[in-house]
C-alpha atoms as a PDB file:
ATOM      1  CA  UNK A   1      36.289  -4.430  46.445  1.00  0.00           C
ATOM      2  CA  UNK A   2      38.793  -1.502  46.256  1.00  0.00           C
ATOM      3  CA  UNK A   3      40.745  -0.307  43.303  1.00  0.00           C
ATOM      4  CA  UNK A   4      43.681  -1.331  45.189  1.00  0.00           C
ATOM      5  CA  UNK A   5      42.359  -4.918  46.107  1.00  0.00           C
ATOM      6  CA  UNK A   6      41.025  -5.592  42.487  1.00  0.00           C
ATOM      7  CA  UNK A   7      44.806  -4.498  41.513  1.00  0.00           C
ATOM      8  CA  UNK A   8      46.602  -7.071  43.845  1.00  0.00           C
ATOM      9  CA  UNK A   9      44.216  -9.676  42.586  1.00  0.00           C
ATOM     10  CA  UNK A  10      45.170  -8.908  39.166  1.00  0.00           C
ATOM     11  CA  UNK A  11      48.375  -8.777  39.899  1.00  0.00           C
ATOM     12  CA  UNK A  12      48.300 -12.643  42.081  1.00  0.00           C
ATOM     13  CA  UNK A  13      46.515 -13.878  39.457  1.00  0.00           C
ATOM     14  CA  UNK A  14      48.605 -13.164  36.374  1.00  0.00           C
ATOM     15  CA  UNK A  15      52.034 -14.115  38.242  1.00  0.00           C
ATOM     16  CA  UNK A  16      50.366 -17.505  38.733  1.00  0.00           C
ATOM     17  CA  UNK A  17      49.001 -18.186  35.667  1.00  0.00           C
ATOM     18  CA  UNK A  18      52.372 -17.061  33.930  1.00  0.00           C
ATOM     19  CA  UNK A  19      54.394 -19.243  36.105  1.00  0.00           C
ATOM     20  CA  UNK A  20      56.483 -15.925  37.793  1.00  0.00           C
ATOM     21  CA  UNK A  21      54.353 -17.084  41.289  1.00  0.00           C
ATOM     22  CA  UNK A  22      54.093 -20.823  42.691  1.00  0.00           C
ATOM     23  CA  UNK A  23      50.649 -21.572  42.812  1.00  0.00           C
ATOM     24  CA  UNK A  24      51.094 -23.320  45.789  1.00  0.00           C
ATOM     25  CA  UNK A  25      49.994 -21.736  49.365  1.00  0.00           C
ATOM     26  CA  UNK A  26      50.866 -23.728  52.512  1.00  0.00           C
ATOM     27  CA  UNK A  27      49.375 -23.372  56.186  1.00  0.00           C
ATOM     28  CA  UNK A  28      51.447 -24.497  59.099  1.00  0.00           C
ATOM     29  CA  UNK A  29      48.467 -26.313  60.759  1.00  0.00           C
ATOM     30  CA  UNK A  30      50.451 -26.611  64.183  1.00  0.00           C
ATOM     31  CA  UNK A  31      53.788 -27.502  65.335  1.00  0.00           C
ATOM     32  CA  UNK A  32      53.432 -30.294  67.847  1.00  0.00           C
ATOM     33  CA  UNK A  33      53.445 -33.565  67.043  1.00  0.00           C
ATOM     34  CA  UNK A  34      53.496 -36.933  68.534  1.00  0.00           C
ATOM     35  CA  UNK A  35      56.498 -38.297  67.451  1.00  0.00           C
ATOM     36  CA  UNK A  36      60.376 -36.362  67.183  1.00  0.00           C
ATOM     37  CA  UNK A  37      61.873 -36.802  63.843  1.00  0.00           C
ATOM     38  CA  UNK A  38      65.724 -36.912  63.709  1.00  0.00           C
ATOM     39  CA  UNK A  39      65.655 -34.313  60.686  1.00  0.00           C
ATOM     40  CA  UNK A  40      62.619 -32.067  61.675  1.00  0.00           C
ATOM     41  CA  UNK A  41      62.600 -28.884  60.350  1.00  0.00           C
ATOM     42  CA  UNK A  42      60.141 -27.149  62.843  1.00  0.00           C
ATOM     43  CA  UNK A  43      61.850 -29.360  66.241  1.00  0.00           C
ATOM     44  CA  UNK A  44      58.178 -30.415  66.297  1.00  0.00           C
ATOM     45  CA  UNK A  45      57.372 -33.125  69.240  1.00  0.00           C
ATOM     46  CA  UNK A  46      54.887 -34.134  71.943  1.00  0.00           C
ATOM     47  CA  UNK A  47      55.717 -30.737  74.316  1.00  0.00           C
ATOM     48  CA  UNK A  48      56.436 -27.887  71.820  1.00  0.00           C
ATOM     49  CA  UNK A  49      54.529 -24.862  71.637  1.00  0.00           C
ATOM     50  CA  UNK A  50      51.661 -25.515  69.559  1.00  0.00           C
ATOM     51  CA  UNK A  51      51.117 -22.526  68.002  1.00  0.00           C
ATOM     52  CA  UNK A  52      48.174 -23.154  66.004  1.00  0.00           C
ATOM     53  CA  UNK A  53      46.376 -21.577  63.084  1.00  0.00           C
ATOM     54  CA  UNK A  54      42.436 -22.085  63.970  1.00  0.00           C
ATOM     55  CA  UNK A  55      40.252 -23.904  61.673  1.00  0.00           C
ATOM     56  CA  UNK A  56      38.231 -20.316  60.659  1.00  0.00           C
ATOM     57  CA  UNK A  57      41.648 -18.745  59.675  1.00  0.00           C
ATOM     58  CA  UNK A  58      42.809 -21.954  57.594  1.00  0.00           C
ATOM     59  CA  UNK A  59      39.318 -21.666  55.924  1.00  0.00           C
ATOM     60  CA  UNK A  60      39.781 -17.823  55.141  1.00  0.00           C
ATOM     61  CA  UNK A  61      43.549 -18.022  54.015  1.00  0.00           C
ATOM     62  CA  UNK A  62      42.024 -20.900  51.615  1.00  0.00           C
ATOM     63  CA  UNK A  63      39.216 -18.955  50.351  1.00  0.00           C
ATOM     64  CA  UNK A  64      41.480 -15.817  49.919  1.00  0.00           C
ATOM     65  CA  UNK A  65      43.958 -17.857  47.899  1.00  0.00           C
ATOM     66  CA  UNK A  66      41.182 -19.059  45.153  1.00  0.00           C
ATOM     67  CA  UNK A  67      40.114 -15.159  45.148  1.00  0.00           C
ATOM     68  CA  UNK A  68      43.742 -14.433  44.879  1.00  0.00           C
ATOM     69  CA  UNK A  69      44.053 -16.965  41.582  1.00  0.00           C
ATOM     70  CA  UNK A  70      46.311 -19.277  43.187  1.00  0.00           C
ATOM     71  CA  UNK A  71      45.808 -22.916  42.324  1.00  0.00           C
ATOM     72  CA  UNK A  72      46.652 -25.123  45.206  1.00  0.00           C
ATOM     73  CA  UNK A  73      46.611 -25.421  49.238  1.00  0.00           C
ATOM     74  CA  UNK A  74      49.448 -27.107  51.305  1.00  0.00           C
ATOM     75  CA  UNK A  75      48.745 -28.172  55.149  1.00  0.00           C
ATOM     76  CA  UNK A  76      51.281 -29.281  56.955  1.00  0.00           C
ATOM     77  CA  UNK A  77      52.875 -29.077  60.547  1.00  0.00           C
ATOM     78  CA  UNK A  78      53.669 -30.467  63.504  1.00  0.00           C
ATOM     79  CA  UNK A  79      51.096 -33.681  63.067  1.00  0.00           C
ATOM     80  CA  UNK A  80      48.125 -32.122  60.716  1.00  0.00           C
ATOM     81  CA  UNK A  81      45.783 -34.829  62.383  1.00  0.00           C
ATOM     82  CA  UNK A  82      46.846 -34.189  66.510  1.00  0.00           C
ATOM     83  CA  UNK A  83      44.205 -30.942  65.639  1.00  0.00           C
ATOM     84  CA  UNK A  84      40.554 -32.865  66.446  1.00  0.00           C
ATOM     85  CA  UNK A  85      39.400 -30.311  63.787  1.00  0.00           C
ATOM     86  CA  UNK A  86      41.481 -31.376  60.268  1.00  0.00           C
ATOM     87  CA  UNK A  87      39.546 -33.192  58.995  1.00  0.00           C
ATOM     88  CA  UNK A  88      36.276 -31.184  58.285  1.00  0.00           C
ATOM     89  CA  UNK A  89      38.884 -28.330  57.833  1.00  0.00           C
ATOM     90  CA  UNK A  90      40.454 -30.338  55.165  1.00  0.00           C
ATOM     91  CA  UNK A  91      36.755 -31.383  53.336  1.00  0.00           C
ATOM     92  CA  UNK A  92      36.245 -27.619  53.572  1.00  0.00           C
ATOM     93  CA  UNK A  93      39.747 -26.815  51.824  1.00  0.00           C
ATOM     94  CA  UNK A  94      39.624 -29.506  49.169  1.00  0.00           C
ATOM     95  CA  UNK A  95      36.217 -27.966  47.781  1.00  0.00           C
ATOM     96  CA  UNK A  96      37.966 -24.216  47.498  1.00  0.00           C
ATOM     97  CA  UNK A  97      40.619 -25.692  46.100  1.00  0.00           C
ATOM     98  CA  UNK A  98      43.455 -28.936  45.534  1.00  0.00           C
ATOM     99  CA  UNK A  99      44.900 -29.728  48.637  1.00  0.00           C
ATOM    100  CA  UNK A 100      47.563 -31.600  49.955  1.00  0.00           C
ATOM    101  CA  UNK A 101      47.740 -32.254  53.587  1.00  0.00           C
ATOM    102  CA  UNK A 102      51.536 -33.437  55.306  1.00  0.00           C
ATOM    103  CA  UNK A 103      51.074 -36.543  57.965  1.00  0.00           C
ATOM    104  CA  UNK A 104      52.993 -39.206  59.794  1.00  0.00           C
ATOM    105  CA  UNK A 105      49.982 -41.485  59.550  1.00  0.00           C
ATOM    106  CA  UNK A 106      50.448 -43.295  63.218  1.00  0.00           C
ATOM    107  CA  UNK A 107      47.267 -41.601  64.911  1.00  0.00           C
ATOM    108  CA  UNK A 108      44.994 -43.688  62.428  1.00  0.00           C
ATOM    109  CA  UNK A 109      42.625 -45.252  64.291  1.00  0.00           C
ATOM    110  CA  UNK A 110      39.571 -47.021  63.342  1.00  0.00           C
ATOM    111  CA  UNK A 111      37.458 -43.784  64.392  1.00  0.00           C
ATOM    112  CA  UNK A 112      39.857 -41.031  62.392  1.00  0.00           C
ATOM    113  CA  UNK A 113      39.768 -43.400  59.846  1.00  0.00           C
ATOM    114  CA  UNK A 114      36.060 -43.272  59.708  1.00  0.00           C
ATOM    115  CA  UNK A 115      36.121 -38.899  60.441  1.00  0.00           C
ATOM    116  CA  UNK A 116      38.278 -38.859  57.207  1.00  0.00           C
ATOM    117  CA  UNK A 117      36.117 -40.843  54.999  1.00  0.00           C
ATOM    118  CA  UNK A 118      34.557 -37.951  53.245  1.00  0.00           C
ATOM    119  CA  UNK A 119      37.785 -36.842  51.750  1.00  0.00           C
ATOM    120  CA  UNK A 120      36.943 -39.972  49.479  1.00  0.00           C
ATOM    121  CA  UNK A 121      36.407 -38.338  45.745  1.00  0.00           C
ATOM    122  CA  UNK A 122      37.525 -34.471  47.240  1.00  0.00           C
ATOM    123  CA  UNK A 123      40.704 -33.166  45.080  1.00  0.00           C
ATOM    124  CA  UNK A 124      43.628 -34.048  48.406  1.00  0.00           C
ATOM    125  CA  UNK A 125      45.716 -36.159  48.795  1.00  0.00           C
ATOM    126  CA  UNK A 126      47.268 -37.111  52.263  1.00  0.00           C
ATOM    127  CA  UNK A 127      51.108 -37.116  52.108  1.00  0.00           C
ATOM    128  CA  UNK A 128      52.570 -40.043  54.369  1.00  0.00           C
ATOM    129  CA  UNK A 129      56.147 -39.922  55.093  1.00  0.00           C
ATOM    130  CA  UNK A 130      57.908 -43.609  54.431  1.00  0.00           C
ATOM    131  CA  UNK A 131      61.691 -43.134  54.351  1.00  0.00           C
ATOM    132  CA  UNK A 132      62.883 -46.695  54.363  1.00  0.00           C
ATOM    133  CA  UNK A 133      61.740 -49.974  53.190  1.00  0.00           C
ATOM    134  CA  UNK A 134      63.042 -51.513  55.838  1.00  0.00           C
ATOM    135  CA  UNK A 135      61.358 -50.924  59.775  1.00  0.00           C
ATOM    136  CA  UNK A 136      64.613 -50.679  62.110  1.00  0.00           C
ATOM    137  CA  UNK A 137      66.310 -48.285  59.602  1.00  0.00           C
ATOM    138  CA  UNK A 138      63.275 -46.522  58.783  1.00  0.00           C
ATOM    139  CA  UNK A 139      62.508 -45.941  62.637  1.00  0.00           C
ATOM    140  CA  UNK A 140      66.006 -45.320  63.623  1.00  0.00           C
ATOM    141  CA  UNK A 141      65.247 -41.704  62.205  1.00  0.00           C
ATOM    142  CA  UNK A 142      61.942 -41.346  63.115  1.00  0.00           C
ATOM    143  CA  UNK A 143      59.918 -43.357  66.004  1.00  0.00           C
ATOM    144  CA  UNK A 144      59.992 -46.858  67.544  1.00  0.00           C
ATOM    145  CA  UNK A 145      56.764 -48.687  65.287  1.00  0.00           C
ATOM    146  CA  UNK A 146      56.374 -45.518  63.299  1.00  0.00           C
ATOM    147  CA  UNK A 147      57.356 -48.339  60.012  1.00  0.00           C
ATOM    148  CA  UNK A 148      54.522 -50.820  61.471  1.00  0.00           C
ATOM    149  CA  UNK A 149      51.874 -47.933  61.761  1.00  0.00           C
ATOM    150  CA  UNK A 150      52.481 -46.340  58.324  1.00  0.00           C
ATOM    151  CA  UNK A 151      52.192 -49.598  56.503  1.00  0.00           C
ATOM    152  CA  UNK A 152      49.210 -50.258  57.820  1.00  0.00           C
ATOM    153  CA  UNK A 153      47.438 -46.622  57.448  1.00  0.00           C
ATOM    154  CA  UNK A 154      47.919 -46.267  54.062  1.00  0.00           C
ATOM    155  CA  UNK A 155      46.456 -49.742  52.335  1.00  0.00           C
ATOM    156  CA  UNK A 156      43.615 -48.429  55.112  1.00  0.00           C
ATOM    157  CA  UNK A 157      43.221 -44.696  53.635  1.00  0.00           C
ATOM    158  CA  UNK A 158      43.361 -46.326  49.807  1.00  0.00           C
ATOM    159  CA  UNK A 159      40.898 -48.690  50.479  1.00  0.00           C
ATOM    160  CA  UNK A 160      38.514 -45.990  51.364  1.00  0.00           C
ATOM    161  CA  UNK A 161      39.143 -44.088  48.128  1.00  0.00           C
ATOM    162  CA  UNK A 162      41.523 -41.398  50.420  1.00  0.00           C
ATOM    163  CA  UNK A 163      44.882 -40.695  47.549  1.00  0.00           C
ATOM    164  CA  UNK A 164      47.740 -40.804  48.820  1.00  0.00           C
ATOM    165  CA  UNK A 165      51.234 -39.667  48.233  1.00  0.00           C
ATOM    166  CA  UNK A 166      54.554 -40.939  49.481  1.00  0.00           C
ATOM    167  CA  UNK A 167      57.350 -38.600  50.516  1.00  0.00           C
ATOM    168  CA  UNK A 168      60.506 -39.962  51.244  1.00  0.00           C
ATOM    169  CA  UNK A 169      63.044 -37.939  52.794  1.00  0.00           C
ATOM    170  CA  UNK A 170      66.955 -38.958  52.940  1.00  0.00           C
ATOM    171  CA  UNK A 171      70.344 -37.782  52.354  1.00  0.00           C
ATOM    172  CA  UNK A 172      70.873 -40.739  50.290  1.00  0.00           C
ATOM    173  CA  UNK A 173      69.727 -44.482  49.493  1.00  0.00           C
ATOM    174  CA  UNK A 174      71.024 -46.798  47.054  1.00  0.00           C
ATOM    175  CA  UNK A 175      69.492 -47.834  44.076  1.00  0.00           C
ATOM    176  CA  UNK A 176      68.628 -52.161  45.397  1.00  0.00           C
ATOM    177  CA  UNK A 177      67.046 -50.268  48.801  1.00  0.00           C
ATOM    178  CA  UNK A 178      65.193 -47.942  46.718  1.00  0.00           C
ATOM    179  CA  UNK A 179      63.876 -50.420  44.629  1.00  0.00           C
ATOM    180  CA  UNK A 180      62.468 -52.571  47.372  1.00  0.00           C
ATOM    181  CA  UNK A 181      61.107 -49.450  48.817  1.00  0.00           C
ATOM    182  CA  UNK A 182      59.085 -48.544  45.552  1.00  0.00           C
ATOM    183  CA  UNK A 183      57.941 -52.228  45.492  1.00  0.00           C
ATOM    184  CA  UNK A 184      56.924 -52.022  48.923  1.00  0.00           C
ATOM    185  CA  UNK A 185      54.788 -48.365  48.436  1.00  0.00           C
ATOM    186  CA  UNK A 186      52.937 -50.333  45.240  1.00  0.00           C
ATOM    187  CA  UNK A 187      52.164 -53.392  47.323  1.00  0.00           C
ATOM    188  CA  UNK A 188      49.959 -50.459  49.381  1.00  0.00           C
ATOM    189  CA  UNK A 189      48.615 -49.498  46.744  1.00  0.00           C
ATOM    190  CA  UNK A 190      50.728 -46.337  46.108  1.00  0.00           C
ATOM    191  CA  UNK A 191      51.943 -46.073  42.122  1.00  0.00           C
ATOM    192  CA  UNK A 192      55.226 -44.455  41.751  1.00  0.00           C
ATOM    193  CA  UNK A 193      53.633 -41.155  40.114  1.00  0.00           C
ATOM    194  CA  UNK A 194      52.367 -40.199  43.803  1.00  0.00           C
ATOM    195  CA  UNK A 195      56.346 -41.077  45.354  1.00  0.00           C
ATOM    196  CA  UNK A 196      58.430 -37.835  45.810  1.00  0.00           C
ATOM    197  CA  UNK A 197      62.234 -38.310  47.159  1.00  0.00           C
ATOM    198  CA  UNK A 198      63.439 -35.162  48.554  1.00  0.00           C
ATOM    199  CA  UNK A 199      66.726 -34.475  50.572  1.00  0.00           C
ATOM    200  CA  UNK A 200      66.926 -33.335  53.719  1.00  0.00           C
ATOM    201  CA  UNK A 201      67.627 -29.771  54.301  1.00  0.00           C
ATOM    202  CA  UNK A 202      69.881 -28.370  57.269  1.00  0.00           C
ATOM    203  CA  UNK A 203      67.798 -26.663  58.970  1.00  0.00           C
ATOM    204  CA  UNK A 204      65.917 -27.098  62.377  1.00  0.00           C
ATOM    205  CA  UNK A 205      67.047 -30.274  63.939  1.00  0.00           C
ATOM    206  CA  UNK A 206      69.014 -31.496  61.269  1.00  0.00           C
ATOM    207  CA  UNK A 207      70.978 -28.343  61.474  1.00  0.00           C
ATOM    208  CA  UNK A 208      71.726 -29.758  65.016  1.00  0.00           C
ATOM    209  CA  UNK A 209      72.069 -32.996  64.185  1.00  0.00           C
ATOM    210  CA  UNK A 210      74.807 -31.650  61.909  1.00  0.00           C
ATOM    211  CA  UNK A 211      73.329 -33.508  58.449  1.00  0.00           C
ATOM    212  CA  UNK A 212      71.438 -32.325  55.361  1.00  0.00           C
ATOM    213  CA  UNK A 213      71.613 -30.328  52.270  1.00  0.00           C
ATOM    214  CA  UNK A 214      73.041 -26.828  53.008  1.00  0.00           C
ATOM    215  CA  UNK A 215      69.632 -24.563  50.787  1.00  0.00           C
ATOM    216  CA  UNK A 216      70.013 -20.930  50.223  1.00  0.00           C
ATOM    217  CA  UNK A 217      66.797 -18.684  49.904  1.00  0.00           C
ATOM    218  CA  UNK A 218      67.372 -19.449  45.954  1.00  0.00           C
ATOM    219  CA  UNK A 219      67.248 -23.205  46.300  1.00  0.00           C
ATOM    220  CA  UNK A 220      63.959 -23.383  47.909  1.00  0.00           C
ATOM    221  CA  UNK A 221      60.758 -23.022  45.943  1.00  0.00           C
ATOM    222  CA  UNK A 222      58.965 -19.244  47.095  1.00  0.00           C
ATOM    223  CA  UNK A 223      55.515 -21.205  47.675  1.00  0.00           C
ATOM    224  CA  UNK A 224      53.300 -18.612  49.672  1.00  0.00           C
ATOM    225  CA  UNK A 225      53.590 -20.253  53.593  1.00  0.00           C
ATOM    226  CA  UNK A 226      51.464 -18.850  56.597  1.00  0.00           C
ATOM    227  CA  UNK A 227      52.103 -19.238  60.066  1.00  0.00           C
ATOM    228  CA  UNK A 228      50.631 -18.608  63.570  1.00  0.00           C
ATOM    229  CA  UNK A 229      53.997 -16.005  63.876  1.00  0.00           C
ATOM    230  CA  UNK A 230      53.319 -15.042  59.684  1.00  0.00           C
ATOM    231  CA  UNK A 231      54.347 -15.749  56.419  1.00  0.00           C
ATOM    232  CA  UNK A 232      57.046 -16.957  54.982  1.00  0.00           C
ATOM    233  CA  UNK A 233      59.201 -17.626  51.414  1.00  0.00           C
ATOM    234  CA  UNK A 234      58.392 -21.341  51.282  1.00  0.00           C
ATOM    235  CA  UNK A 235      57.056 -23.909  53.734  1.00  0.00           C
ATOM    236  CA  UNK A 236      61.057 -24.509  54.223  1.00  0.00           C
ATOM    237  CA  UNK A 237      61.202 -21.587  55.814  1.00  0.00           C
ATOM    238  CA  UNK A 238      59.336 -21.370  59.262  1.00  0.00           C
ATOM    239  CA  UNK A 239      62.328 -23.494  60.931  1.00  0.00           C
ATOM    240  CA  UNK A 240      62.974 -24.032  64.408  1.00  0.00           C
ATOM    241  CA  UNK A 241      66.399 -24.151  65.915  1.00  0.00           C
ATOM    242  CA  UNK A 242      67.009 -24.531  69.583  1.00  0.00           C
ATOM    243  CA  UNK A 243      63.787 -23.613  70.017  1.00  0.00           C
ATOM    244  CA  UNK A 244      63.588 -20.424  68.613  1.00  0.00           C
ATOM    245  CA  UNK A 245      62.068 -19.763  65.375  1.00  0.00           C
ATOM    246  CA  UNK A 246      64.228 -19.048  62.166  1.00  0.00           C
ATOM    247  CA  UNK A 247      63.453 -15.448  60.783  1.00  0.00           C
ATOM    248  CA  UNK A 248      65.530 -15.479  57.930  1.00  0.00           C
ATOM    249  CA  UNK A 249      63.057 -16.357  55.519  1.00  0.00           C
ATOM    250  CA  UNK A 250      59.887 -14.164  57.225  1.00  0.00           C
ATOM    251  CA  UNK A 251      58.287 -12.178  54.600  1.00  0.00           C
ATOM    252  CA  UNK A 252      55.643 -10.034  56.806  1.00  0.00           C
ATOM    253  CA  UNK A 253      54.387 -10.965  60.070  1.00  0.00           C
ATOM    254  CA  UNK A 254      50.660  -9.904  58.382  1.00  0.00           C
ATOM    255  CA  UNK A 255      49.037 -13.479  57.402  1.00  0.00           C
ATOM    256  CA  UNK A 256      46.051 -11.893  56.744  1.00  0.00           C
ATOM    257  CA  UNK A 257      44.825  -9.956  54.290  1.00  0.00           C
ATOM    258  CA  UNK A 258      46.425 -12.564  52.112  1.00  0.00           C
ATOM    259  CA  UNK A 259      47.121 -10.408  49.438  1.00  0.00           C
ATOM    260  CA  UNK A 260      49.427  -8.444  51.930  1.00  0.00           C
ATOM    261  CA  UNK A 261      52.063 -10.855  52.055  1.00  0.00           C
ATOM    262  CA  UNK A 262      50.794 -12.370  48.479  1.00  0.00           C
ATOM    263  CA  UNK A 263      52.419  -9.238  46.851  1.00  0.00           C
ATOM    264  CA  UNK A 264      55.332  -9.217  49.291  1.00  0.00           C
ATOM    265  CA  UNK A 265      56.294 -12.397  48.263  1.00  0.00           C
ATOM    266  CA  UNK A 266      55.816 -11.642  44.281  1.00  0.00           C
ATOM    267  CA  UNK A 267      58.284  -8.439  44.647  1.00  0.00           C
ATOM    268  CA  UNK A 268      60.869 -10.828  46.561  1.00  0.00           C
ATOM    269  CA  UNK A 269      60.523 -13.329  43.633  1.00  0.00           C
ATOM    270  CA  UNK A 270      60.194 -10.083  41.040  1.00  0.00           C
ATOM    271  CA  UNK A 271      63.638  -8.985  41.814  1.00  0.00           C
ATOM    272  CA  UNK A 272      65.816 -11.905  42.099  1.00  0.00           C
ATOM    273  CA  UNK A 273      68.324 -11.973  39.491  1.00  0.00           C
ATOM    274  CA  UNK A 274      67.917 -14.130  36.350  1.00  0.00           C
ATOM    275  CA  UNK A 275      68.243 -17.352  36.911  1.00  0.00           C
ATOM    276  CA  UNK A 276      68.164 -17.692  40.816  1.00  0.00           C
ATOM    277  CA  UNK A 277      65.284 -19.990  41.228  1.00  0.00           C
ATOM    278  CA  UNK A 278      64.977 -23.072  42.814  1.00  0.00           C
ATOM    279  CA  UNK A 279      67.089 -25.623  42.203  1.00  0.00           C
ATOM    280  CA  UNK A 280      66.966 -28.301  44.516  1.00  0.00           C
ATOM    281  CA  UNK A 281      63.691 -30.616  43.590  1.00  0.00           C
ATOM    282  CA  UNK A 282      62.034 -30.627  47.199  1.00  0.00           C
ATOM    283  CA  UNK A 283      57.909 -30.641  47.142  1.00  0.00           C
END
């Protein structure tokens, strides 16, 4: 390794293990998907573009982040699981490191559910998105039966030892709906220290739907985020509106190396001024 390379790892490693550098680094796994959110950030649905990271780059951007020092691995898309490959991909990235992979849960069949059985006892966790405790609200947002299909994925997935984490993902809900919601994620087997609520930000096609949380660069947490098109300040930041991908929040359109955009990313957070760090609590 080169005087320069030892330096950057030096450098990666310290910012992370002082707190000045998320830990965190996500992959954008794809951006198709099976289903059309109302709030998507990426516009993801059955005929996007894919563009795809391949299952040897995902592999080398995780085993460059544990060289780097970072601590954790995000996957997310698009729908993680429409690539036949995730789940080796994800065994693979779960022994480098602690992973958390983003899903809708509806492509659960009995055979995926078998192909993911070795994540049993691996440091992941799946995140399942479950908005509403209720299946005509819940769907109105995201896809006819996506309620029914979730509900019964993830008592499947915990039964096989798979953790799982619930994100929910409104612009508000009232305390009584909220409540039945967190007594419905428990009944699956989900405790409330694996629920996140997050709001949804304006951007992609909530930006067109016209609803959301407005989030400057400052509000969104600078977690390391590689794309097929590069990296980015946050996996907030590869959006998609009208179809055309949001450069606002590019960092370098080098993925790898992944100390290239690794130290791009820690002078961007390096010379904010005091005090401009995140403040909205999305994860």
């Amino acid at each position: 390794m080169s005087d320069n390379s030892t330096t950057t790892t030096g450098e990666i490693a310290a910012a992370v293990a002082q707190g000045r550098l998320p830990g965190r680094v996500w992959m954008y796994a794809n951006y198709h998907c099976n289903i059309a959110c109302a709030y998507c950030l990426t516009e993801s649905g059955p005929k996007v573009a894919r563009r795809a990271l391949g299952p040897e780059t995902m592999l080398e951007i995780g085993r460059q982040a544990k060289d780097l020092g970072f601590t954790d691995l995000g996957v997310t898309g698009g729908e993680t699981f429409l690539q036949p490959h995730m789940p080796d991909v994800l065994a693979q990235l779960a022994d480098l490191l602690p992973t958390v992979a983003l899903t809708n849960a509806t492509l659960f069949s009995r055979r995926l559910l078998d192909r993911i059985t070795p994540l049993a006892g691996r440091d992941i966790a799946l995140q399942i998105s479950l908005d509403r405790p209720d299946a005509d609200v819940n769907d109105e947002m995201r896809a006819p039966d996506n309620f029914a299909k979730v509900v019964t994925a993830i008592p499947a997935l915990v039964q096989r030892g798979i953790k799982v984490r619930i994100a929910t993902t409104v612009e508000s809900i009232e305390d009584a709906e909220l409540d039945r919601l967190c007594a419905l994620h428990r009944d699956l087997g989900v405790p409330d220290s694996e629920h996140i609520i997050r709001p949804i930000v304006r951007r992609g096609r909530a930006q067109m739907q016209g609803f959301g949380v407005d989030a400057a660069q400052s509000d969104l947490p600078a977690e390391l985020t590689i794309t097929a098109d590069g990296a980015f300040w946050g996996p907030f930041g590869p959006t998609v509106n009208g179809g055309k991908l949001d450069t606002d929040l590019l960092i370098t359109r080098t993925m790898l190396p992944l100390s290239v955009p690794a130290r791009a990313l820690l002078g961007l957070v390096e010379n904010r001024p005091q005090g401009a760090d995140s403040t909205l609590n999305i994860r």
